[in-house]
PDB file of N, CA and C in Angstrom:
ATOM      1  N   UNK A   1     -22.344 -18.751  22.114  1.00  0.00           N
ATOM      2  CA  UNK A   1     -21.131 -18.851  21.327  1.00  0.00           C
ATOM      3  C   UNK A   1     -21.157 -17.884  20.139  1.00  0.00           C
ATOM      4  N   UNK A   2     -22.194 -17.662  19.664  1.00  0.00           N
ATOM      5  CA  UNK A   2     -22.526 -16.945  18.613  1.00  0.00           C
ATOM      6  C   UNK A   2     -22.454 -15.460  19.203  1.00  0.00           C
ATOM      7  N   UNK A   3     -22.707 -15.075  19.909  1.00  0.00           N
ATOM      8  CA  UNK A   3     -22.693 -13.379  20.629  1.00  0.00           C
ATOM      9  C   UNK A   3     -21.268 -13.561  20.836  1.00  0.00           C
ATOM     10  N   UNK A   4     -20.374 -14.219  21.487  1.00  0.00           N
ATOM     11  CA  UNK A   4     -19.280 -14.126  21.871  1.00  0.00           C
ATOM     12  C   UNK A   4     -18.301 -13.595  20.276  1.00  0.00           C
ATOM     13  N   UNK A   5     -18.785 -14.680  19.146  1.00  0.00           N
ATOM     14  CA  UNK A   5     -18.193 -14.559  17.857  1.00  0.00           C
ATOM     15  C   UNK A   5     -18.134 -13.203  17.322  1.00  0.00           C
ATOM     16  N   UNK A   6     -19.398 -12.454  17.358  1.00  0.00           N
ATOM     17  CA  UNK A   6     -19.855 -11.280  16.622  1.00  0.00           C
ATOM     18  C   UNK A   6     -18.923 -10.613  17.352  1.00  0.00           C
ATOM     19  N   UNK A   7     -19.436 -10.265  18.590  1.00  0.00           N
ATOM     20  CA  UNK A   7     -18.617  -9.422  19.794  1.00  0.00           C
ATOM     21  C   UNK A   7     -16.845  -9.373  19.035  1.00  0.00           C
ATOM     22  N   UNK A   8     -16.456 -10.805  19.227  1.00  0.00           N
ATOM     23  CA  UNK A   8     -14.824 -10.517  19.076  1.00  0.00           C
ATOM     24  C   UNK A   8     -14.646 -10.264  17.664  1.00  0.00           C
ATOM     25  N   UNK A   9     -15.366 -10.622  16.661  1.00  0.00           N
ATOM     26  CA  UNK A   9     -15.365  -9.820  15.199  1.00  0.00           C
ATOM     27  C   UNK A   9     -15.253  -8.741  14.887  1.00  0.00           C
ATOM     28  N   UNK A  10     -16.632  -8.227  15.521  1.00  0.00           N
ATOM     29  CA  UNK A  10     -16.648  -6.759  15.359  1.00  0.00           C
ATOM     30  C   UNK A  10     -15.663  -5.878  16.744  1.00  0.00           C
ATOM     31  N   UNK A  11     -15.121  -6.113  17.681  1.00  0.00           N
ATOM     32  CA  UNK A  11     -14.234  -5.480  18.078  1.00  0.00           C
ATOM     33  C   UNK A  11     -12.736  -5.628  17.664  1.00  0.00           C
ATOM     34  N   UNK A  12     -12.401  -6.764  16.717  1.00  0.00           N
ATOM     35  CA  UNK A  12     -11.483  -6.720  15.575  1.00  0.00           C
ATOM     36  C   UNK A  12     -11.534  -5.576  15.107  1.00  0.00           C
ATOM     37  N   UNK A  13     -12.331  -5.595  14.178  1.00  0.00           N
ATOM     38  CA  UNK A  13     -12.372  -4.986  13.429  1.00  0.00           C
ATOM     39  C   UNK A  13     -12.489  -3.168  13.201  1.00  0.00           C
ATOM     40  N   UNK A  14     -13.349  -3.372  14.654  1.00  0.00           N
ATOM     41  CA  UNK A  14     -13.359  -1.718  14.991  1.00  0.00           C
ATOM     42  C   UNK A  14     -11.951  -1.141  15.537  1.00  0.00           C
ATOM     43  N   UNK A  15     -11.301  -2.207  16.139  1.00  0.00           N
ATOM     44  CA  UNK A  15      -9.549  -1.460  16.656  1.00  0.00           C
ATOM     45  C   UNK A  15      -8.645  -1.485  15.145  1.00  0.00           C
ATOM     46  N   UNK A  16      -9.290  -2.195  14.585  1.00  0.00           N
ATOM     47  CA  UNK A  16      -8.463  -2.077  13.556  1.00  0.00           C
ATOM     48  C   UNK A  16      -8.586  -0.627  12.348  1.00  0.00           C
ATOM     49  N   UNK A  17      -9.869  -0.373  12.104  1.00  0.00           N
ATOM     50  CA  UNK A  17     -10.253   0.832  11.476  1.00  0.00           C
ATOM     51  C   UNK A  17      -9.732   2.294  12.543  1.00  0.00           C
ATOM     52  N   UNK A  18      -9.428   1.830  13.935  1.00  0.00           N
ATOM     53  CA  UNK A  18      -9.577   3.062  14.680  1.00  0.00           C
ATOM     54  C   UNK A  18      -7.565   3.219  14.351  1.00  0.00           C
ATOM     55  N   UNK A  19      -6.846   2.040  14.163  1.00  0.00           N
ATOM     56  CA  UNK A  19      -5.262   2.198  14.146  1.00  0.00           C
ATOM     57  C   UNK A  19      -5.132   2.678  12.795  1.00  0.00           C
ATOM     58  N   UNK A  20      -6.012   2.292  11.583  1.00  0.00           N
ATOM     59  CA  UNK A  20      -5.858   2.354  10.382  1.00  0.00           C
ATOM     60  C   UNK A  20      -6.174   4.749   9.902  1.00  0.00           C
ATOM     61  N   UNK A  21      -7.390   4.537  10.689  1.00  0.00           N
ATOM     62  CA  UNK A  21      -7.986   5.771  10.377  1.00  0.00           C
ATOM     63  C   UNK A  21      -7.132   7.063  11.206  1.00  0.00           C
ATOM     64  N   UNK A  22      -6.719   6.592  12.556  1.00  0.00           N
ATOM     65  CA  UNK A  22      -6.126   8.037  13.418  1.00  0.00           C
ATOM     66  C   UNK A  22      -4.868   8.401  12.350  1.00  0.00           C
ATOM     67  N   UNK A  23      -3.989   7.725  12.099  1.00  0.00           N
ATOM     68  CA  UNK A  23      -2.561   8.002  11.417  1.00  0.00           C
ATOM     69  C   UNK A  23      -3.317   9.030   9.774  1.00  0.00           C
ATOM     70  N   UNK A  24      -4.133   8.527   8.940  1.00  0.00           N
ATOM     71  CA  UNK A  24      -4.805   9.293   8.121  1.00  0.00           C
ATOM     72  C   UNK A  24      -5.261  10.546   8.275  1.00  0.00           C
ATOM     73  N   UNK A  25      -5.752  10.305   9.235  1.00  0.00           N
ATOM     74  CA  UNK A  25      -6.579  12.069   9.771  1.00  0.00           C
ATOM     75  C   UNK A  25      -5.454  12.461  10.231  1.00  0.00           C
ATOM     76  N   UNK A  26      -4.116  12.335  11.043  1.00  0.00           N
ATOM     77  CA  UNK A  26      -2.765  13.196  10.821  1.00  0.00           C
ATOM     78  C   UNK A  26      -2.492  13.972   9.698  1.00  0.00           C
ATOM     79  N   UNK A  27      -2.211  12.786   8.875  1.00  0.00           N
ATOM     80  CA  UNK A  27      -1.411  12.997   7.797  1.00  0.00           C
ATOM     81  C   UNK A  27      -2.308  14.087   6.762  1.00  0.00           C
ATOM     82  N   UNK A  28      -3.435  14.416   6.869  1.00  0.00           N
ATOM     83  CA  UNK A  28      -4.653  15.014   6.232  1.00  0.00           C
ATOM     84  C   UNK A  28      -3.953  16.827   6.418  1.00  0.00           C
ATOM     85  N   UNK A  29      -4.112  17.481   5.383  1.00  0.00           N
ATOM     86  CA  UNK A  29      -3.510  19.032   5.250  1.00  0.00           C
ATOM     87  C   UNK A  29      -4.531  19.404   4.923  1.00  0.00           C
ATOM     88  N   UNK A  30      -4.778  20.994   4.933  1.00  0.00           N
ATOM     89  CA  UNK A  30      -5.767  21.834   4.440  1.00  0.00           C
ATOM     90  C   UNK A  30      -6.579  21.682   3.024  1.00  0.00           C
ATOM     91  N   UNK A  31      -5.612  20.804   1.782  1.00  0.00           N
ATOM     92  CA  UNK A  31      -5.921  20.572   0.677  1.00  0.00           C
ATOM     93  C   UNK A  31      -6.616  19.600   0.793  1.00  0.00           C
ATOM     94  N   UNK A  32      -6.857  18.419   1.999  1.00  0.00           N
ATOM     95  CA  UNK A  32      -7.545  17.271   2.090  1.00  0.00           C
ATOM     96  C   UNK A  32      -9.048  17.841   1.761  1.00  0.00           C
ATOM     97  N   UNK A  33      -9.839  17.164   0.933  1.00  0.00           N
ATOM     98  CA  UNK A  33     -11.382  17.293   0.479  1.00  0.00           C
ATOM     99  C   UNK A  33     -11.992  17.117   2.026  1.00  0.00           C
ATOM    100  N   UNK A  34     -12.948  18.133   2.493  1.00  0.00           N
ATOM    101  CA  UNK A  34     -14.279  17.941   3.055  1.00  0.00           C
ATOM    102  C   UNK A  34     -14.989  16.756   3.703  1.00  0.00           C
ATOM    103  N   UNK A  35     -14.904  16.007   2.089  1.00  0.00           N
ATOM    104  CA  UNK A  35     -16.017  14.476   2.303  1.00  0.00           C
ATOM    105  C   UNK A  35     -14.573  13.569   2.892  1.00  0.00           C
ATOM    106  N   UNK A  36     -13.686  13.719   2.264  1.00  0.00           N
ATOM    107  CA  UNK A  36     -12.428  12.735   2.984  1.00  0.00           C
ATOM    108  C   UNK A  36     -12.263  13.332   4.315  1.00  0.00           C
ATOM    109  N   UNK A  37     -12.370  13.724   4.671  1.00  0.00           N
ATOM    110  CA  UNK A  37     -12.053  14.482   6.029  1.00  0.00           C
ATOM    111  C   UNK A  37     -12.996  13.701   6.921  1.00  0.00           C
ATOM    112  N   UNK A  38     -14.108  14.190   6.863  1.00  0.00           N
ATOM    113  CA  UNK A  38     -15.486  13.842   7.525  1.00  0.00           C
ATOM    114  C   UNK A  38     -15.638  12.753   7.400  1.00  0.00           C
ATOM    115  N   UNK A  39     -15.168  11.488   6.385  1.00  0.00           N
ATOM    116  CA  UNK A  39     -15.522   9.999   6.440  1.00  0.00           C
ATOM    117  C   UNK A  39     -14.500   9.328   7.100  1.00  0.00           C
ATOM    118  N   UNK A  40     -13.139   9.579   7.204  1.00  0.00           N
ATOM    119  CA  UNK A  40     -12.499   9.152   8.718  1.00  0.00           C
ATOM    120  C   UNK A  40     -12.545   9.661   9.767  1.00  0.00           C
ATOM    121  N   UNK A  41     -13.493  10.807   9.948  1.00  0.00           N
ATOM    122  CA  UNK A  41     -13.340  11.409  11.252  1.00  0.00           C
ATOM    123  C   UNK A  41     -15.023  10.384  11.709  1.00  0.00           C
ATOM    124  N   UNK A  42     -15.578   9.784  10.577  1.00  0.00           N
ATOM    125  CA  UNK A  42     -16.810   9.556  10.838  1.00  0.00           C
ATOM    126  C   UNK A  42     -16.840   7.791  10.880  1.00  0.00           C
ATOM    127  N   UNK A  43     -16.066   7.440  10.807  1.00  0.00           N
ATOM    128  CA  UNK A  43     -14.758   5.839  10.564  1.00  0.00           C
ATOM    129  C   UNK A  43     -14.232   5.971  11.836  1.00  0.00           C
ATOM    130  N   UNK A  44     -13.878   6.711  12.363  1.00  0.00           N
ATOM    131  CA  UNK A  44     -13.273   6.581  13.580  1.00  0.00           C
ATOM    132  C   UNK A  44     -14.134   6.933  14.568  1.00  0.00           C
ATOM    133  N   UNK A  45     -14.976   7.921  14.513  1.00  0.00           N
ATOM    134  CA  UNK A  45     -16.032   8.006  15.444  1.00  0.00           C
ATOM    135  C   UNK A  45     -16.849   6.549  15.749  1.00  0.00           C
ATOM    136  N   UNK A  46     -17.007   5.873  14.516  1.00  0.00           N
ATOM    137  CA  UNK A  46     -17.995   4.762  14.493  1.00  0.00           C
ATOM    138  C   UNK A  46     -17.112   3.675  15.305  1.00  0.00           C
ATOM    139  N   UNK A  47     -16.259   3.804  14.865  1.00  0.00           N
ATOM    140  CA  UNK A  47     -16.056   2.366  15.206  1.00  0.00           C
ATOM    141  C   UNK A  47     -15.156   2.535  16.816  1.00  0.00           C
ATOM    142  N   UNK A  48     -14.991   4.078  17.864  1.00  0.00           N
ATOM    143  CA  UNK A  48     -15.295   3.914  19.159  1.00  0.00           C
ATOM    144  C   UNK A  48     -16.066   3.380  19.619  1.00  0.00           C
ATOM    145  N   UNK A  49     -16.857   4.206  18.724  1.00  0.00           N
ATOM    146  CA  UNK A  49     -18.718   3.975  19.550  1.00  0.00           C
ATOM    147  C   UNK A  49     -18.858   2.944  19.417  1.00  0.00           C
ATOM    148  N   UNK A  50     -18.711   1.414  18.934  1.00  0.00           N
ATOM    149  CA  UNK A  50     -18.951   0.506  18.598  1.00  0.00           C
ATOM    150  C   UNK A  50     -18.191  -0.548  19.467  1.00  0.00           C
ATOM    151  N   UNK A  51     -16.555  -0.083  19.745  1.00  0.00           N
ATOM    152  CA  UNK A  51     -15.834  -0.447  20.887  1.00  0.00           C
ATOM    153  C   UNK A  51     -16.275  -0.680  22.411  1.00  0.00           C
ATOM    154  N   UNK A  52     -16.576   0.380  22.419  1.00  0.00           N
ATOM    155  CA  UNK A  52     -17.555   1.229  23.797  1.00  0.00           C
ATOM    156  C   UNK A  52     -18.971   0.026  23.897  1.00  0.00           C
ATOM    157  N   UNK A  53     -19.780  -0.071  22.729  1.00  0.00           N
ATOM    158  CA  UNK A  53     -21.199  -0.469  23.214  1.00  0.00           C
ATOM    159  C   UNK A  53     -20.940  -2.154  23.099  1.00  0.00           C
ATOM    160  N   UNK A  54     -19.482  -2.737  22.428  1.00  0.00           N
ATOM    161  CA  UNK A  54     -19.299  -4.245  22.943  1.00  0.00           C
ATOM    162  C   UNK A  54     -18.387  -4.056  23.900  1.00  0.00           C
ATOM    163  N   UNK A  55     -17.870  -3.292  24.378  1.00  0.00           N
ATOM    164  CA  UNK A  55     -17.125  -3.516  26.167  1.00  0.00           C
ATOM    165  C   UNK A  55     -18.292  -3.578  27.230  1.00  0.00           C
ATOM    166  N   UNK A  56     -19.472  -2.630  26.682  1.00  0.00           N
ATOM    167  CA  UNK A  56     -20.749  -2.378  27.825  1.00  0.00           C
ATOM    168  C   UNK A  56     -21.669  -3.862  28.126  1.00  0.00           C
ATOM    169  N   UNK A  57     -21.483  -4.650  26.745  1.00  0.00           N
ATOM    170  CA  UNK A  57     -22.044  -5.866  26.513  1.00  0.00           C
ATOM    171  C   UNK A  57     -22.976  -6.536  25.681  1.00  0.00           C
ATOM    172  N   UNK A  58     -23.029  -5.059  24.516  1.00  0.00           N
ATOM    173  CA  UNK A  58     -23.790  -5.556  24.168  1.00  0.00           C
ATOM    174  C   UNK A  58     -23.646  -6.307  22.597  1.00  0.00           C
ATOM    175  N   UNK A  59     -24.719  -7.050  22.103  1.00  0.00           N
ATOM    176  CA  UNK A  59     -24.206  -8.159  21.092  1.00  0.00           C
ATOM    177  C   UNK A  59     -24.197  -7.850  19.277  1.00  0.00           C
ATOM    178  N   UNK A  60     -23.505  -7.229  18.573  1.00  0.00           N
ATOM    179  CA  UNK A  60     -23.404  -6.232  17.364  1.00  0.00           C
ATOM    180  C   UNK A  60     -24.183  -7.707  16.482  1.00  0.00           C
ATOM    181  N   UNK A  61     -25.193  -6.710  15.853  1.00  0.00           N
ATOM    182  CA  UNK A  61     -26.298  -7.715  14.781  1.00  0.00           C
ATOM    183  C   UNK A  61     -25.133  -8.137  13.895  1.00  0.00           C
ATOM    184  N   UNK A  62     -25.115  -9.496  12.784  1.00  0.00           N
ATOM    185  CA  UNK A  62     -24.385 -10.012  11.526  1.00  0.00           C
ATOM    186  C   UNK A  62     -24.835  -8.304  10.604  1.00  0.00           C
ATOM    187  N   UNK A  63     -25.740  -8.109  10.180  1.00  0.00           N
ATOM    188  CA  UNK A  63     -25.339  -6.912   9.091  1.00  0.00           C
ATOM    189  C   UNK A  63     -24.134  -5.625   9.399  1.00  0.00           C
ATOM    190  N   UNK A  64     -24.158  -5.213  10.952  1.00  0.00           N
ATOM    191  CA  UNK A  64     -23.179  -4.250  11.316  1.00  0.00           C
ATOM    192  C   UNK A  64     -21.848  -5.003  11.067  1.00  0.00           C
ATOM    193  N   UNK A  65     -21.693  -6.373  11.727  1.00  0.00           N
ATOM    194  CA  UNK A  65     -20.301  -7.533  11.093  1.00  0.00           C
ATOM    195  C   UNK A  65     -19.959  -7.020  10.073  1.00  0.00           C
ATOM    196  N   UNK A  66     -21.086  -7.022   9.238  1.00  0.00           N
ATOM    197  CA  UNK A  66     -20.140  -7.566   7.920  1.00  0.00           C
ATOM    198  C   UNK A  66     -19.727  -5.753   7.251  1.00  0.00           C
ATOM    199  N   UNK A  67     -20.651  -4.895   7.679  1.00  0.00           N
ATOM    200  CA  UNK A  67     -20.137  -3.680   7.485  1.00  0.00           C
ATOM    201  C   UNK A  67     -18.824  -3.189   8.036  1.00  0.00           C
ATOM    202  N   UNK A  68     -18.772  -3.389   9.448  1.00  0.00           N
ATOM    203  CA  UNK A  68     -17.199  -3.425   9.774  1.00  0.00           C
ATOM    204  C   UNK A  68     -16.656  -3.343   9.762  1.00  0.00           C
ATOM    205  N   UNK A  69     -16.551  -4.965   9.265  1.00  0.00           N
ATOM    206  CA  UNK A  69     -15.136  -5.765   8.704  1.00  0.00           C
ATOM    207  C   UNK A  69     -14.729  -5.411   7.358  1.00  0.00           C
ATOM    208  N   UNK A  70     -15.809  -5.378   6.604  1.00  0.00           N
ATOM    209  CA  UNK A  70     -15.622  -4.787   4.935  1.00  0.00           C
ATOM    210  C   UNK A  70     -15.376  -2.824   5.357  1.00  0.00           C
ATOM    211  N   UNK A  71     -15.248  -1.718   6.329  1.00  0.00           N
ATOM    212  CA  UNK A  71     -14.969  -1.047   5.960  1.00  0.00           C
ATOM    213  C   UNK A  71     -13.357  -1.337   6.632  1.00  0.00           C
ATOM    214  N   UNK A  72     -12.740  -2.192   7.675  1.00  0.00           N
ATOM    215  CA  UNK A  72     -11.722  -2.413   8.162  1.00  0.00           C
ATOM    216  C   UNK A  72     -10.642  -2.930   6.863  1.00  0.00           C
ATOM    217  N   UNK A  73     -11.561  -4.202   6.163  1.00  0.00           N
ATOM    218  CA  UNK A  73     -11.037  -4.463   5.013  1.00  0.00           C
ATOM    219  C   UNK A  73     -10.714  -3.194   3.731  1.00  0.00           C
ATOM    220  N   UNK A  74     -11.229  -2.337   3.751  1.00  0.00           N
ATOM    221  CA  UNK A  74     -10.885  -1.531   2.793  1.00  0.00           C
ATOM    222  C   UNK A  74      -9.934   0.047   2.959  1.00  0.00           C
ATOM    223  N   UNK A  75      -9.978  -0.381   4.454  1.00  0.00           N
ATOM    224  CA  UNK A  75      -8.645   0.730   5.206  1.00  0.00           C
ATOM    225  C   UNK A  75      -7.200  -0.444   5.104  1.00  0.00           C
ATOM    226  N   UNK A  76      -7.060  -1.582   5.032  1.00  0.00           N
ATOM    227  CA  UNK A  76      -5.927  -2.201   5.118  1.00  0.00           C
ATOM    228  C   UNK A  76      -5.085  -2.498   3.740  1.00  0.00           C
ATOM    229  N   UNK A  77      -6.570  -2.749   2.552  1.00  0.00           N
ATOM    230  CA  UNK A  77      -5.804  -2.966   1.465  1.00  0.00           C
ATOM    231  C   UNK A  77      -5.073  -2.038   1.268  1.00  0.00           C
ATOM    232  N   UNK A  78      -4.750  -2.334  -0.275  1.00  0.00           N
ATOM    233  CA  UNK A  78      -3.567  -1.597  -0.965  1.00  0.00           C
ATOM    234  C   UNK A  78      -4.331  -0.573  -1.795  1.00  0.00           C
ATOM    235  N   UNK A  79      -4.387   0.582  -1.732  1.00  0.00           N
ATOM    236  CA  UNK A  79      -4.975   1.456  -2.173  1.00  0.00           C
ATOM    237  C   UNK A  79      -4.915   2.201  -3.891  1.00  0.00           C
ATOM    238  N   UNK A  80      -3.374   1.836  -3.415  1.00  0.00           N
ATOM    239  CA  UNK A  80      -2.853   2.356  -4.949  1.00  0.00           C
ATOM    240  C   UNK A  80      -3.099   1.544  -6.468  1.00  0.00           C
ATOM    241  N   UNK A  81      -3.362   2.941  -7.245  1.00  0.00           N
ATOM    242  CA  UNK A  81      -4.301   2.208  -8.340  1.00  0.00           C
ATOM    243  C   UNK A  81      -3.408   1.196  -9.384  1.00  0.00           C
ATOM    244  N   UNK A  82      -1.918   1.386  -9.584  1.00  0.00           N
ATOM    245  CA  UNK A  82      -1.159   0.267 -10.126  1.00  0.00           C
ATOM    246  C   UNK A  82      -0.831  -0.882  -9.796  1.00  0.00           C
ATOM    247  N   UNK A  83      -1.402  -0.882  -7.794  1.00  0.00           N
ATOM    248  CA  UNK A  83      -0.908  -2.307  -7.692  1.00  0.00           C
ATOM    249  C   UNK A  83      -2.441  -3.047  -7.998  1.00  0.00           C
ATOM    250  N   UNK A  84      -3.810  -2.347  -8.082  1.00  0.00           N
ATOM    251  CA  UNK A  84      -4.854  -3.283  -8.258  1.00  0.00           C
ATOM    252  C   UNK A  84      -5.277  -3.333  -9.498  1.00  0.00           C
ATOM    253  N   UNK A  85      -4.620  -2.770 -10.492  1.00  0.00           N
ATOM    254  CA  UNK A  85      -4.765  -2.570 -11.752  1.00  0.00           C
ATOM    255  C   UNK A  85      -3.802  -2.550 -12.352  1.00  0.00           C
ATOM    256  N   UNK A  86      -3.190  -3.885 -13.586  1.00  0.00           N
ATOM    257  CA  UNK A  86      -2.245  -3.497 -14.533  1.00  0.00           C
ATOM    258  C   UNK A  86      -2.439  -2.288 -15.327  1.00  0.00           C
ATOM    259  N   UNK A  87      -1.724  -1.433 -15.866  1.00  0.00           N
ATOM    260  CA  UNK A  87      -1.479  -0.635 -17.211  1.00  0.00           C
ATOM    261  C   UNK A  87      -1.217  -1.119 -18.290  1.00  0.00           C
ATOM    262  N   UNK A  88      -1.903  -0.670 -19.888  1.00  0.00           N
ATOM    263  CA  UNK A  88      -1.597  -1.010 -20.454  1.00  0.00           C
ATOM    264  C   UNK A  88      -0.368  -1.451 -21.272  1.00  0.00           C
ATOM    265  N   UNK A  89       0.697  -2.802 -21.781  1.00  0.00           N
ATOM    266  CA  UNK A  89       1.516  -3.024 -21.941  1.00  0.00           C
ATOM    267  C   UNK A  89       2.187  -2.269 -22.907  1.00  0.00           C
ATOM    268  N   UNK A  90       3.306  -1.837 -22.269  1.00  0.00           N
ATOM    269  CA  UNK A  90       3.977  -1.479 -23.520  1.00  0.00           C
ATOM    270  C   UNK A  90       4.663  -2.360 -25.235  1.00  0.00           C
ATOM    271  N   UNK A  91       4.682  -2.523 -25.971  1.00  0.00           N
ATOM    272  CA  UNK A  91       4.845  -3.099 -27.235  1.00  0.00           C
ATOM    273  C   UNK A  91       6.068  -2.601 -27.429  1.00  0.00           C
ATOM    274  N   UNK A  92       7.519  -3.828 -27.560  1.00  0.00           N
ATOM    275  CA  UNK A  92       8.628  -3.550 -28.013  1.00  0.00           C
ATOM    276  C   UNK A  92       8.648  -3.123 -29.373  1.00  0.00           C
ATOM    277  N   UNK A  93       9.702  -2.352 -29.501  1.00  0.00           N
ATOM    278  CA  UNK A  93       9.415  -2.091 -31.078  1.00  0.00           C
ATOM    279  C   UNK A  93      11.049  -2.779 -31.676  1.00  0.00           C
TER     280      UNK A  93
END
């Protein structure tokens, strides 16, 4: 029950980084940085390969889980820095 869990976790999570990451690497122009480039091309590489080796059968350890899901989790949030951070208030005068 426990292999079955990981398995459908981490193949969550890897289709989810692979829908999250292809549309990014589109949208990516010549001005896109190097290291941004290479960490969704390297986000999406991973998490085929990861697709691929739980379709083959085999059972993804809890530390790869939780890596995952926390990089799946951080392609879905909200990125932008005003909605995770107020600015300081302005003072009526």
């Amino acid at each position: 029950m426990t292999a079955l869990l990981l398995q459908t976790i981490v193949l969550l999570a890897a289709m989810v980084i692979l829908v999250r990451a292809e549309p990014a690497l589109n949208r990516m122009g010549r001005s896109t940085p190097i290291l941004i480039r290479a960490s969704f091309h390297l986000l999406a590489l991973g998490a085929a390969a990861q697709i691929v080796t739980i379709l083959a059968g085999e059972v993804p350890s809890w530390p790869t889980a939780i890596v995952v899901v926390g990089a799946a989790s951080l392609l879905v949030c909200e990125r932008r820095l005003r909605v995770l951070c107020r600015g300081p208030q302005r003072v009526a005068r």
